[in-house]
Protein backbone atom coordinates (compact mmCIF):
# COMPACT_ATOMS: atom_id res chain seq x y z
CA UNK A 1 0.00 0.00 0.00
CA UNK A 2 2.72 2.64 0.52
CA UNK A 3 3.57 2.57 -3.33
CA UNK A 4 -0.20 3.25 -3.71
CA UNK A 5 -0.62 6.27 -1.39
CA UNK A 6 3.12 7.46 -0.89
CA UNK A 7 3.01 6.93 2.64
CA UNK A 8 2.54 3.75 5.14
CA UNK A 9 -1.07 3.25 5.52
CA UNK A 10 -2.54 5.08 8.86
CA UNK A 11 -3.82 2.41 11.93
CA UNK A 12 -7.35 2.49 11.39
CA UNK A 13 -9.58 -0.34 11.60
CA UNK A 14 -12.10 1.45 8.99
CA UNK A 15 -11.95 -0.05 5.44
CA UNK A 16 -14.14 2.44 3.98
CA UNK A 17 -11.34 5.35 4.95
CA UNK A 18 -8.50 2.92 3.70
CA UNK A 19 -10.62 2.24 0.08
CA UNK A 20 -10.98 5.99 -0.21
CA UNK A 21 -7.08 6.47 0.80
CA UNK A 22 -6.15 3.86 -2.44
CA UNK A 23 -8.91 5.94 -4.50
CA UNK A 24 -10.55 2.45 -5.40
CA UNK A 25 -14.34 1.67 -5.52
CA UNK A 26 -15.77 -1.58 -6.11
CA UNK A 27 -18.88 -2.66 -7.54
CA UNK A 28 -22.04 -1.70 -5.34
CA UNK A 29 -22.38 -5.37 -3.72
CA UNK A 30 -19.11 -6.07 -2.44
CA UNK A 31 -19.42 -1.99 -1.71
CA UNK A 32 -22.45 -2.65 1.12
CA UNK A 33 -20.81 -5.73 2.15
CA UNK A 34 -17.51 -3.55 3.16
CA UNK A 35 -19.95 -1.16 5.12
CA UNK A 36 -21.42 -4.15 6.92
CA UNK A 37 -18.44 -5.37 6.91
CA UNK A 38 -16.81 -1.73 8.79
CA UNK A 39 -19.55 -2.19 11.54
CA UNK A 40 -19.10 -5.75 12.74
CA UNK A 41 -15.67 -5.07 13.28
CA UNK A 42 -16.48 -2.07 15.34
CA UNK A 43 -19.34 -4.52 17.32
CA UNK A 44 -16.40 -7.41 17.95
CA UNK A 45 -14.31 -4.97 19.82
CA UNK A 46 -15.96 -4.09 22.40
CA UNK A 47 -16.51 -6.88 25.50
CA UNK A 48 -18.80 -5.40 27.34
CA UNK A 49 -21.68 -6.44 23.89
CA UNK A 50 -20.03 -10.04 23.93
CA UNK A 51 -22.98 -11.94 24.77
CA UNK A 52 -25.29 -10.19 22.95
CA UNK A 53 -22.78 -10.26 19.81
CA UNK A 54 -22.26 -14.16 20.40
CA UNK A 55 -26.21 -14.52 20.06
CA UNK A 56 -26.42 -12.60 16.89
CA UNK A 57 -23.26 -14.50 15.36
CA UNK A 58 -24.62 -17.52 14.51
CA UNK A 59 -22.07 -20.09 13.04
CA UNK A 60 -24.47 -19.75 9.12
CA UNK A 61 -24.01 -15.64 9.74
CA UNK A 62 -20.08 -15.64 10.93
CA UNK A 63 -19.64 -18.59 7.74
CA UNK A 64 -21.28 -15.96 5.32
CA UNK A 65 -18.81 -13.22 6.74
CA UNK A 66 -15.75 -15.11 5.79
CA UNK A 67 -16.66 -15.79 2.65
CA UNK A 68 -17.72 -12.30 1.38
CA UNK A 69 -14.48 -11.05 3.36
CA UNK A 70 -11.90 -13.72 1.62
CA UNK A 71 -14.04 -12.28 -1.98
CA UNK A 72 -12.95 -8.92 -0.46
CA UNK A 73 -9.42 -9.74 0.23
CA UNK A 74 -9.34 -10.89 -3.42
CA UNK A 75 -10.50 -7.92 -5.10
CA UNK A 76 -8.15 -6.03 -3.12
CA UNK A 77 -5.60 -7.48 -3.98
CA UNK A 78 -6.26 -7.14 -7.39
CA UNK A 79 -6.33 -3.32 -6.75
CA UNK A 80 -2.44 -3.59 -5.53
């Protein structure tokens, strides 16, 4: 990524900032799934929601999420 941007990348956990920072856009489903994708990350961190977050990831849900996310990682690194 620094050849992209000229710099190393910042430490951020938000994709959509780090998509915007390699000036790439992809195509409108993979492009909601990265949003989703933004917020669960922001839901795991946090212990305190654990329970809760253990009940709404469901092994089907969590499966789904690493699949669109490897498709992710792919097209990204495409982009490089």
């Amino acid at each position: 990524m620094k050849n992209i941007i000229g710099d190393f990348p910042p430490k951020t956990h938000n994709l959509l900032y780090l998509l915007k920072k390699i000036e790439k856009v992809p195509e409108e489903n993979m492009s909601q799934f990265i949003v989703t994708l933004n917020q669960v990350s922001i839901t795991t961190r946090y212990p305190d929601t654990l329970e809760k977050t253990q009940e709404y990831f469901t092994q089907e849900r969590t499966s789904n999420i690493l699949s669109q996310t490897h498709e992710v990682l792919i097209w990204i690194k495409k982009q490089l």
